[in-house]
Protein backbone atom coordinates (compact mmCIF):
# COMPACT_ATOMS: atom_id res chain seq x y z
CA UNK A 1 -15.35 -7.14 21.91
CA UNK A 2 -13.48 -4.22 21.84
CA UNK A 3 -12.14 -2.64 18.54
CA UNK A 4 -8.41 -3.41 17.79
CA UNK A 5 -6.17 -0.48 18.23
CA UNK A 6 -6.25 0.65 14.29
CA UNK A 7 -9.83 0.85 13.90
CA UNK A 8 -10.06 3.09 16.87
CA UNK A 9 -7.77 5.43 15.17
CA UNK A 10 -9.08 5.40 12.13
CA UNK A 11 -12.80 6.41 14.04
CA UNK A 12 -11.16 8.60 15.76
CA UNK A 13 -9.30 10.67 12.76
CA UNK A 14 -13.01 10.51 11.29
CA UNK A 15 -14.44 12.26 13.86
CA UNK A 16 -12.02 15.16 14.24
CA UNK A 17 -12.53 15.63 10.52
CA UNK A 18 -16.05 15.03 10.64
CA UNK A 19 -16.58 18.59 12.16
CA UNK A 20 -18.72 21.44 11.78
CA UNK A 21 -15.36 24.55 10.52
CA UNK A 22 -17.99 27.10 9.67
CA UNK A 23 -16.34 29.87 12.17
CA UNK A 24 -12.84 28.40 10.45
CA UNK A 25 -10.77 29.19 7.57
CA UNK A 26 -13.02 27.05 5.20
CA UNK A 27 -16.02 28.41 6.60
CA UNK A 28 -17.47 24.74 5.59
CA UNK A 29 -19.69 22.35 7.69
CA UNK A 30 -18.06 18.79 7.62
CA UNK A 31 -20.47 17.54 10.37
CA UNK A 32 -21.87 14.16 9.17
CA UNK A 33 -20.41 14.61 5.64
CA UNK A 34 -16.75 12.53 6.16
CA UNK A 35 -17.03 8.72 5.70
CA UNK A 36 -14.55 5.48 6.65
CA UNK A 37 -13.33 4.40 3.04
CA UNK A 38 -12.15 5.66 -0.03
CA UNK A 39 -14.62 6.80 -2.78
CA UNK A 40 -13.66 7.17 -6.72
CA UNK A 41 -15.71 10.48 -7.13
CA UNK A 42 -17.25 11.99 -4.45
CA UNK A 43 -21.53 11.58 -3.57
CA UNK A 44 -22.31 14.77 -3.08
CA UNK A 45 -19.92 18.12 -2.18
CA UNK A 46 -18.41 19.42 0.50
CA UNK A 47 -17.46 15.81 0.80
CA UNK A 48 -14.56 13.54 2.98
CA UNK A 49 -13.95 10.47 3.58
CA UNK A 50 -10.97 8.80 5.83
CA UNK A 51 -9.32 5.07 5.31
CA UNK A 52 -6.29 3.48 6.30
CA UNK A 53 -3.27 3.57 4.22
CA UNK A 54 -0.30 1.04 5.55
CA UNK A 55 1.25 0.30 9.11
CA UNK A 56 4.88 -0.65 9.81
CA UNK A 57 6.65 -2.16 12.54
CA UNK A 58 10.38 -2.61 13.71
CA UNK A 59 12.15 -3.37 16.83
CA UNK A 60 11.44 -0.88 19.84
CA UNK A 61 13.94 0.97 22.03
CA UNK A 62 14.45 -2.31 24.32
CA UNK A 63 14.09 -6.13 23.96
CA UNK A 64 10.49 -7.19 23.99
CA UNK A 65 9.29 -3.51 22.78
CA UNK A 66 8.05 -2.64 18.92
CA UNK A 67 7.82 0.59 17.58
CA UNK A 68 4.85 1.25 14.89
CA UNK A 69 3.51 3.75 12.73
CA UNK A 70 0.65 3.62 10.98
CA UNK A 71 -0.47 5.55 8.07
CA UNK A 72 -3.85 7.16 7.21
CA UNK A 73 -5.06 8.85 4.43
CA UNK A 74 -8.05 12.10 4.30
CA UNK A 75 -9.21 13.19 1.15
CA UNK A 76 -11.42 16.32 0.82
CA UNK A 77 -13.53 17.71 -1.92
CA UNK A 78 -14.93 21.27 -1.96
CA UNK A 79 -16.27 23.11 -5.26
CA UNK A 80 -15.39 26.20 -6.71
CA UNK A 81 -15.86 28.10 -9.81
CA UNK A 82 -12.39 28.06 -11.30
CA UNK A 83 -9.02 26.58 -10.78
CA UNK A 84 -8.21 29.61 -7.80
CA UNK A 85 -11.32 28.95 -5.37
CA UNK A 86 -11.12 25.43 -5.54
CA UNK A 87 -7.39 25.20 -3.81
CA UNK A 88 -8.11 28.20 -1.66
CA UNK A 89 -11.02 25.70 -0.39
CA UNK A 90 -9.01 22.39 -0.30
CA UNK A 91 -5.98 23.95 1.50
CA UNK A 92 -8.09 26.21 3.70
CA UNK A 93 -9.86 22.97 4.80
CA UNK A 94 -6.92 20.80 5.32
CA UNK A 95 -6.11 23.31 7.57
CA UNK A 96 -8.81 23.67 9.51
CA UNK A 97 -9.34 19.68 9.86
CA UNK A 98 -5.87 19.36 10.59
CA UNK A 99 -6.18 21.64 13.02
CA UNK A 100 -8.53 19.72 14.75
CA UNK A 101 -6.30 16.34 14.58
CA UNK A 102 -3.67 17.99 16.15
CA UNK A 103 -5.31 19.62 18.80
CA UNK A 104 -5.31 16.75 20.73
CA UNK A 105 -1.78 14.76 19.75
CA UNK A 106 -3.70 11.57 21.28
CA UNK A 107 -6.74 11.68 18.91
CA UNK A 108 -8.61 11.75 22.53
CA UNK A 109 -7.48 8.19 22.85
CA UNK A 110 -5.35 8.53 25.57
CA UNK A 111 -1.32 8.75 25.65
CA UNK A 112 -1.16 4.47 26.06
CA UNK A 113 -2.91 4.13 22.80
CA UNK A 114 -0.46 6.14 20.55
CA UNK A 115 2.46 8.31 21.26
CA UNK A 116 1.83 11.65 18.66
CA UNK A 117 0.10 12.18 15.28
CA UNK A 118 1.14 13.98 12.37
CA UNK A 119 -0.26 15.32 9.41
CA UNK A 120 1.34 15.90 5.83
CA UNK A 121 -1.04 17.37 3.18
CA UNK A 122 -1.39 18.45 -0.32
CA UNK A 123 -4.50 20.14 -2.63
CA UNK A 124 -4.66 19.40 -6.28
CA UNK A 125 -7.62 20.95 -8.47
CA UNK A 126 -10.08 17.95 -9.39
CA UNK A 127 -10.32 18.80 -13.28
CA UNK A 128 -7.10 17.32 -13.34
CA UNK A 129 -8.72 13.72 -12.62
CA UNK A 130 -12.25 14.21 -14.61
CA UNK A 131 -13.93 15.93 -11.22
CA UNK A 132 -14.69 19.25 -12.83
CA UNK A 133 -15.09 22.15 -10.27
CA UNK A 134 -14.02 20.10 -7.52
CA UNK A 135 -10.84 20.85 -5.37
CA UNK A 136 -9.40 18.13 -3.51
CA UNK A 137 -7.77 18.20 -0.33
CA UNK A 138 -5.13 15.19 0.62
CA UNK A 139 -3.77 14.57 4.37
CA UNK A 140 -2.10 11.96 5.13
CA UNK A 141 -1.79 11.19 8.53
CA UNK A 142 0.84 9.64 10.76
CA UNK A 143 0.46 7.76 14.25
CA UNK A 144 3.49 6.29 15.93
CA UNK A 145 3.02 4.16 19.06
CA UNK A 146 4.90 1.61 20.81
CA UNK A 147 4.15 -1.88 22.60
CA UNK A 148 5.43 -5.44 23.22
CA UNK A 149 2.93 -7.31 20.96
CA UNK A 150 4.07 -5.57 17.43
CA UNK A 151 0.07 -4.71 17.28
């Protein structure tokens, strides 16, 4: 049985960011190092790790048609030796994985399994939340779509 439409996504937004940037911005290899869920303090660092966030629906352009968006969230964790080279880190490698989301608009999903994807993002220096030397990198991610079963 196939995965529903979501999941897929969600796979597929861990893959892009689940990327080797070294010849990028961040100069960091994410390649096997970005997970599905969210994590309270990261295992080990450079460190990512992808979940989903919310979805909405409401009536599409014409009867019998929905219009959804759903919601995904990236967080990112890089070190650094003070407050300066941790952001440059986490927004350099925001960047560079958003970058890669948007490179393809469809996720490589195709255009009949969402219609765009969007990114929003944020970095925030870890000592702020008891992660000392960490920088943290925050995306959040947006995928509208349309179809006639609301799903």
């Amino acid at each position: 049985m196939a995965d529903s439409r979501i999941f897929q996504i969600l796979e597929a937004i861990q893959r892009k960011c689940s990327a080797n940037f070294s010849s990028k911005t961040s100069g960091i290899d994410m390649d096997t190092k970005v997970e599905i869920g969210t994590v309270i303090e990261p295992p080990f660092i450079p460190y990512g790790c992808v979940s989903f966030l919310d979805y909405t629906t409401e009536h599409g352009p014409t009867l019998g048609r929905y219009r959804m968006l759903a919601r995904f969230e990236i967080y990112l964790y890089v070190g650094g030796g003070d407050v300066s080279e941790r952001i440059q880190g986490a927004l350099n490698l925001c960047s560079d994985v958003i970058e890669s989301i948007t490179a393809d608009r469809f996720l490589g999903l195709g255009s009949g399994m969402l219609d765009d994807v969007m990114c929003d993002f944020t970095a925030i220096d870890g000592d702020k939340y008891g992660l000392e030397g960490v920088g943290i990198g925050y995306i959040e991610v947006s995928t509208p779509f349309q179809s006639s079963t609301g799903i």
